[in-house]
Protein backbone atom coordinates (compact mmCIF):
# COMPACT_ATOMS: atom_id res chain seq x y z
CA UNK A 1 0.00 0.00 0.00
CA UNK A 2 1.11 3.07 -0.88
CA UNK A 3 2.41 5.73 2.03
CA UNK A 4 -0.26 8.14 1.19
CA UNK A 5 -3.17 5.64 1.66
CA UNK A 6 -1.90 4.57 4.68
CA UNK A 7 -1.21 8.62 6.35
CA UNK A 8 -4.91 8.17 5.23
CA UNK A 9 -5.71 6.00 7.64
CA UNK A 10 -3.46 7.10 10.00
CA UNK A 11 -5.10 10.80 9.71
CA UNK A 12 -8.65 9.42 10.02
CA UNK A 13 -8.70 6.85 12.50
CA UNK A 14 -6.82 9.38 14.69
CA UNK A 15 -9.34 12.25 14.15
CA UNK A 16 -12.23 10.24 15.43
CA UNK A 17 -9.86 8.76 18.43
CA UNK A 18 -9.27 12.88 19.21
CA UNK A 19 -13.15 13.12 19.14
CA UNK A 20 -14.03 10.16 21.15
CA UNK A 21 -11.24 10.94 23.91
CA UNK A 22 -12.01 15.03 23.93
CA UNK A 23 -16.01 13.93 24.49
CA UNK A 24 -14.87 11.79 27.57
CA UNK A 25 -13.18 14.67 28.94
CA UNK A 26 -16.05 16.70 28.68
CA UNK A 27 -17.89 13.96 30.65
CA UNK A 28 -15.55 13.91 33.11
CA UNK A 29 -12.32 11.71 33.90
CA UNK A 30 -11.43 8.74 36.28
CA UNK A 31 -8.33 6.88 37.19
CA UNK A 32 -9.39 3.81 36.44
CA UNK A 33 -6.20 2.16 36.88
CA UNK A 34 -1.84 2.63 37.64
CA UNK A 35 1.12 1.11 36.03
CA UNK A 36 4.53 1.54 36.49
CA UNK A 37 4.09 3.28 40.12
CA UNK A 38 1.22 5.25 41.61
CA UNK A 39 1.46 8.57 39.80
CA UNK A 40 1.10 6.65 36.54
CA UNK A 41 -2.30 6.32 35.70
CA UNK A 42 -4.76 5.04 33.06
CA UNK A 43 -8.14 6.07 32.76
CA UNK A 44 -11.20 4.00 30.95
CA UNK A 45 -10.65 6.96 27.90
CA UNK A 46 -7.62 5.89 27.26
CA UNK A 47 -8.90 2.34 26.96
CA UNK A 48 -12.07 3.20 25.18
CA UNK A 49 -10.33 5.66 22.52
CA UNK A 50 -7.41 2.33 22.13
CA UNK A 51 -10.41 -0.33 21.69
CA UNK A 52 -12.12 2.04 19.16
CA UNK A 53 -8.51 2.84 17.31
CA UNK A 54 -7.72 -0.78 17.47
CA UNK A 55 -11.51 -1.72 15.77
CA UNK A 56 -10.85 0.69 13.22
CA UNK A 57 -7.79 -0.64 12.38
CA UNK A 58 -8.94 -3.80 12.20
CA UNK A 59 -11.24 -3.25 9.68
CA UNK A 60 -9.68 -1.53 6.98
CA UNK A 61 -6.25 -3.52 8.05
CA UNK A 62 -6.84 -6.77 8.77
CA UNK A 63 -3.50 -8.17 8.58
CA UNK A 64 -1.56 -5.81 9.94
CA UNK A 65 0.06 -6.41 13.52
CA UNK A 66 -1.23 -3.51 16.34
CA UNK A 67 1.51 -2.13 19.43
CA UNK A 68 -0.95 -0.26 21.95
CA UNK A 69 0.04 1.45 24.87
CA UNK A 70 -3.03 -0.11 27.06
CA UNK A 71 -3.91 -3.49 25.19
CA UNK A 72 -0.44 -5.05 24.12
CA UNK A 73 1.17 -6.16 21.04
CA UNK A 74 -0.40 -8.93 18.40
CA UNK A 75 1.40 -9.70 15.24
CA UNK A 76 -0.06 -9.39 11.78
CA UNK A 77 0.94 -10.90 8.35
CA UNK A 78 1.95 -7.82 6.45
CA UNK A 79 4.98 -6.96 7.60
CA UNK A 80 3.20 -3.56 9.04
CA UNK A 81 2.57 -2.81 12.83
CA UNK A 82 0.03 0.32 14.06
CA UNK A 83 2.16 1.67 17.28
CA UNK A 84 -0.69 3.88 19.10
CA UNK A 85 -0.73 6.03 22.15
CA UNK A 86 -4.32 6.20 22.69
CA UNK A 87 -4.00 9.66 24.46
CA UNK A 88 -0.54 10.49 25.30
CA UNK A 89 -0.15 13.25 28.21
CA UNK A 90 -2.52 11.36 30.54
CA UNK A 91 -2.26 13.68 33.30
CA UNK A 92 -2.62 16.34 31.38
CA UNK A 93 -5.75 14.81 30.31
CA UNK A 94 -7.04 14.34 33.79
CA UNK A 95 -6.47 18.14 34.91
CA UNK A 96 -7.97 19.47 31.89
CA UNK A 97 -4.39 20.70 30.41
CA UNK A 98 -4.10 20.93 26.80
CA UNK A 99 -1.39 19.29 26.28
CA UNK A 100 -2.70 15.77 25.49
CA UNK A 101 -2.99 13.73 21.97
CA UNK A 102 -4.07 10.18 20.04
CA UNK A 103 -0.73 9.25 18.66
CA UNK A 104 -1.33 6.91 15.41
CA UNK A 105 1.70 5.22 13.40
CA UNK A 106 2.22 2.46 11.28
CA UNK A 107 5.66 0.56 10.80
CA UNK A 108 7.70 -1.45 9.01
CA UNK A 109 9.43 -4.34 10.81
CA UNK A 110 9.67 -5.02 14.17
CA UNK A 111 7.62 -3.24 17.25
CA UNK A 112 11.37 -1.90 18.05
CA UNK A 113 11.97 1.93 17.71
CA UNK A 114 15.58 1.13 16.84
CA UNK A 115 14.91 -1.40 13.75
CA UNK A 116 11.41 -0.61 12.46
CA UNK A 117 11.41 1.83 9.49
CA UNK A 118 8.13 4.60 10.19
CA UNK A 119 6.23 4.48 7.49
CA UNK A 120 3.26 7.36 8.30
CA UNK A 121 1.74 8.53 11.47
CA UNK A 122 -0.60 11.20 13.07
CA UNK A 123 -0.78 13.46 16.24
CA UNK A 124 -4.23 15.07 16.83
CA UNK A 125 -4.09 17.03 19.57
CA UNK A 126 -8.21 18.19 19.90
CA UNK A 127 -7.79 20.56 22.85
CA UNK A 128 -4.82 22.60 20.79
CA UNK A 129 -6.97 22.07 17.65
CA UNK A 130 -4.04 21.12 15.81
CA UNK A 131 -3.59 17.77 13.78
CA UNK A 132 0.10 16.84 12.73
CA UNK A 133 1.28 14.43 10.01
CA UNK A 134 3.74 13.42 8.31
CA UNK A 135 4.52 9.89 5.64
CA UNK A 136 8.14 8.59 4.93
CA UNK A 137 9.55 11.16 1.70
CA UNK A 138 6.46 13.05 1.87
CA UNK A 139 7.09 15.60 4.82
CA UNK A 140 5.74 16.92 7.78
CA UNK A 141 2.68 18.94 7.86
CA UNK A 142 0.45 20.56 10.73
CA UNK A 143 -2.85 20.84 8.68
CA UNK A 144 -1.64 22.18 5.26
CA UNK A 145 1.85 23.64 6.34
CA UNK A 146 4.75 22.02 5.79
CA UNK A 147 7.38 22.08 8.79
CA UNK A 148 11.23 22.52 8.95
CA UNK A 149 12.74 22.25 12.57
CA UNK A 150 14.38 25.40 13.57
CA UNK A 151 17.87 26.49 12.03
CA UNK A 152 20.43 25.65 14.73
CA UNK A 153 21.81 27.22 17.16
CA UNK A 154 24.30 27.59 20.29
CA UNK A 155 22.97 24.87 23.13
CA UNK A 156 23.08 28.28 25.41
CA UNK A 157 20.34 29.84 23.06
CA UNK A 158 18.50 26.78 22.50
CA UNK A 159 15.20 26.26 23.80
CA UNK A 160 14.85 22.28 25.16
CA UNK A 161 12.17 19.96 26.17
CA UNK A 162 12.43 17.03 28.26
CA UNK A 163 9.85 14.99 29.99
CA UNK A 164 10.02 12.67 33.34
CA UNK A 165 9.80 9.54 33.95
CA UNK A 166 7.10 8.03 36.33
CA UNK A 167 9.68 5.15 38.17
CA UNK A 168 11.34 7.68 41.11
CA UNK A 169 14.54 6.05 40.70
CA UNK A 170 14.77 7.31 36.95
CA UNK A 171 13.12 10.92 37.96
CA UNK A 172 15.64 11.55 40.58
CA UNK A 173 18.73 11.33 38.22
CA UNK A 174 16.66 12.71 35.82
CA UNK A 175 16.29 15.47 38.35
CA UNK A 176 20.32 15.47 38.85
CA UNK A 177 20.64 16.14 35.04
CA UNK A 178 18.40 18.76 34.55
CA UNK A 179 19.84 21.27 37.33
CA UNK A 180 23.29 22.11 35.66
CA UNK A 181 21.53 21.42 32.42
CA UNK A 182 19.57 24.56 33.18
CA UNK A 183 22.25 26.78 33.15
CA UNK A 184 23.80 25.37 30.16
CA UNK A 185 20.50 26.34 27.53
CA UNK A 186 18.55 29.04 27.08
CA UNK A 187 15.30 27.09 29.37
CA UNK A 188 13.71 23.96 29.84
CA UNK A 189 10.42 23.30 29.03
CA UNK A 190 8.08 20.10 29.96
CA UNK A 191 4.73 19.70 28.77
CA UNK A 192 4.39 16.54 29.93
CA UNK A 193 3.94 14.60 26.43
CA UNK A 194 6.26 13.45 24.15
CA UNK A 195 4.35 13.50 21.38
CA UNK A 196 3.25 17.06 21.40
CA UNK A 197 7.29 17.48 22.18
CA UNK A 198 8.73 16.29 19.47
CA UNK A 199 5.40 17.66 17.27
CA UNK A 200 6.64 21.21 18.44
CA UNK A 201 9.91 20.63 17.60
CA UNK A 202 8.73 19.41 14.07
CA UNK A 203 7.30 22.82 14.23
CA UNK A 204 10.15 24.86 14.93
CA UNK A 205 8.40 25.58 18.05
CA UNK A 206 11.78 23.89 20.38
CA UNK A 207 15.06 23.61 19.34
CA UNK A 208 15.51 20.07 21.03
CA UNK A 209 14.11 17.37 22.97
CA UNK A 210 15.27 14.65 24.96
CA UNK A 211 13.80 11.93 27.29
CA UNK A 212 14.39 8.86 29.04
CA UNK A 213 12.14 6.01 29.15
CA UNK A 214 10.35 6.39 26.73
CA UNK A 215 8.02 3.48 25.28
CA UNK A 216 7.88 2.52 21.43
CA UNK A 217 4.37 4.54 21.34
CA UNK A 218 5.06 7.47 22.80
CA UNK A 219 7.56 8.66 19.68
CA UNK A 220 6.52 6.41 16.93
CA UNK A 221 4.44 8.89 15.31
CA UNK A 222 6.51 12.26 16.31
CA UNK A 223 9.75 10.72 15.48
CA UNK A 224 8.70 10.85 12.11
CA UNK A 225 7.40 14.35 12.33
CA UNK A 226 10.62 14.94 13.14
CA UNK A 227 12.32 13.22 10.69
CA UNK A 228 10.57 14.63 7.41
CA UNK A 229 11.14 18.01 9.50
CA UNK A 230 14.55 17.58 8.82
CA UNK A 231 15.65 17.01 12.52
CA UNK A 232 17.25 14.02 13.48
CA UNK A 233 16.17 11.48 16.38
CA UNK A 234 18.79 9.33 18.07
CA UNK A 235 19.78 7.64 21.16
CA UNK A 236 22.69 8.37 23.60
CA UNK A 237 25.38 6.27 22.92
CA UNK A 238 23.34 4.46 20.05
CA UNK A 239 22.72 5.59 16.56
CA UNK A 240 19.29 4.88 17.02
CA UNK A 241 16.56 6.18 19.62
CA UNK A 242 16.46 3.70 22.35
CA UNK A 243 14.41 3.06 25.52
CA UNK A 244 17.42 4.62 27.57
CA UNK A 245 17.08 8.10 25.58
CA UNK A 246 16.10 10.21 22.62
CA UNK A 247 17.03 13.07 21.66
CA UNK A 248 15.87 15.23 18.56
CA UNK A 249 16.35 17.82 16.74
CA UNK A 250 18.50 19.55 14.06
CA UNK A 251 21.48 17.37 13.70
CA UNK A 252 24.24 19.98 15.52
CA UNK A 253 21.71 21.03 18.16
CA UNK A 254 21.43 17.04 19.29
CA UNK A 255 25.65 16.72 18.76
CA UNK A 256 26.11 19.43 21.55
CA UNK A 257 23.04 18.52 23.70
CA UNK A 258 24.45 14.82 23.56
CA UNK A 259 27.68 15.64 24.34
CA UNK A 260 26.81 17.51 27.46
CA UNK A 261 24.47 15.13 28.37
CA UNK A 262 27.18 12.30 28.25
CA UNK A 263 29.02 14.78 30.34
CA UNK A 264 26.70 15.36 33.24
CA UNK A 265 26.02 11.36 33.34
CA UNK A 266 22.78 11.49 31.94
């Protein structure tokens, strides 16, 4: 299938997952449920917007494999996996913060960040009424625009984004990282979802990102934004974005925020 039949897909499906999720909101949120530690929640929205994106799916791509965030991997026949965040920026969700979004992508290979090839994806943010896309040679977009990350920059003027993780071991070095980072960029900024992150820096809204911890489904989608931005996304040590960190960005922004990060023993 071509790429543009499946950003297709990818656009729709997540539109009416934005929809469905921004109508529960309205209606009012619970914590239905916690996963890694207390402070990391689920909520029955973002298991009713993953059982309607995974339904969808399922009918107009019945043999490709699905990666959810709340309902687990199952292989397909294709060769193609969806990777979906049902709504990404849970807590935001529950406190009524804008910063929340369905992230939709569809891969080639396996469920792995670091060997799948990113086909197209989709992050529809409903509350920011903004809907970001992108397809592998066919470029970024937010709505009709096309996006270029920001030309770069000195780390000292660069604006960053990072996000923390939910496991207190992690946040505390995490923590430990960030303090002399501070006085090594121009700020810090965290939204509290990484696909909205690495959306704005798609956007030349950031002039970097990095994170740690971060699952296959929360950057699936924006590391392609990314990408056909003309940033790169890598990992630390790796050339590849890995579980242990990504960062992205343009490509000498990410060399001078990795090599201070190495520094401070990120």
């Amino acid at each position: 299938m071509a790429h543009d039949e499946l950003l297709d897909i990818a656009r729709a499906v997540a539109e009416e997952a934005g929809a469905l999720a921004a109508r529960l909101r309205r209606e009012g949120v619970e914590v239905q449920a916690t996963k890694s530690s207390p402070i990391d929640i689920v909520t029955a929205a973002d298991r009713a917007t993953e059982d309607l994106i995974r339904g969808r799916l399922a009918e107009l791509r019945p043999h490709d494999g699905f990666l959810g965030e709340e309902s687990g991997a199952e292989r397909g026949t294709s060769g193609l996996t969806w990777v979906v965040d049902p709504i990404d920026g849970t807590v935001n969700y529950l406190y009524g913060l804008p910063n929340w979004s369905v992230s939709i992508a569809v891969v080639e290979g396996d469920p792995d960040p670091g060997s799948w090839t990113a086909l197209a994806g989709a992050v529809d943010a409903p509350a920011l009424g903004e809907l970001y896309t992108a397809s592998a040679g066919g470029g970024a977009h937010l709505g009709d625009r096309e996006l270029r990350v920001r030309e770069p920059v000195p780390l000292d003027r660069a604006l960053v984004a990072t996000g923390f993780h939910y496991t207190q071991g992690i946040r505390t070095n995490q923590a430990r990282v960030a303090q002399p980072l501070l006085a090594r960029v121009r700020d810090l900024r965290r939204a509290g979802g990484a696909a909205i992150d690495l959306a704005y820096l798609a956007a030349g809204r950031l002039d970097a990102y990095f994170e740690q911890g971060l699952n296959p489904w929360d950057q699936a989608a924006g590391a392609l934004l990314v990408q056909e931005a003309g940033g790169v996304v890598r990992g630390l040590e790796e050339d590849a974005p890995t579980n242990r960190m990504v960062l992205a960005g343009h490509g000498e922004v990410v060399a001078e925020l990795r090599s201070v990060l190495l520094e401070l023993g990120a």
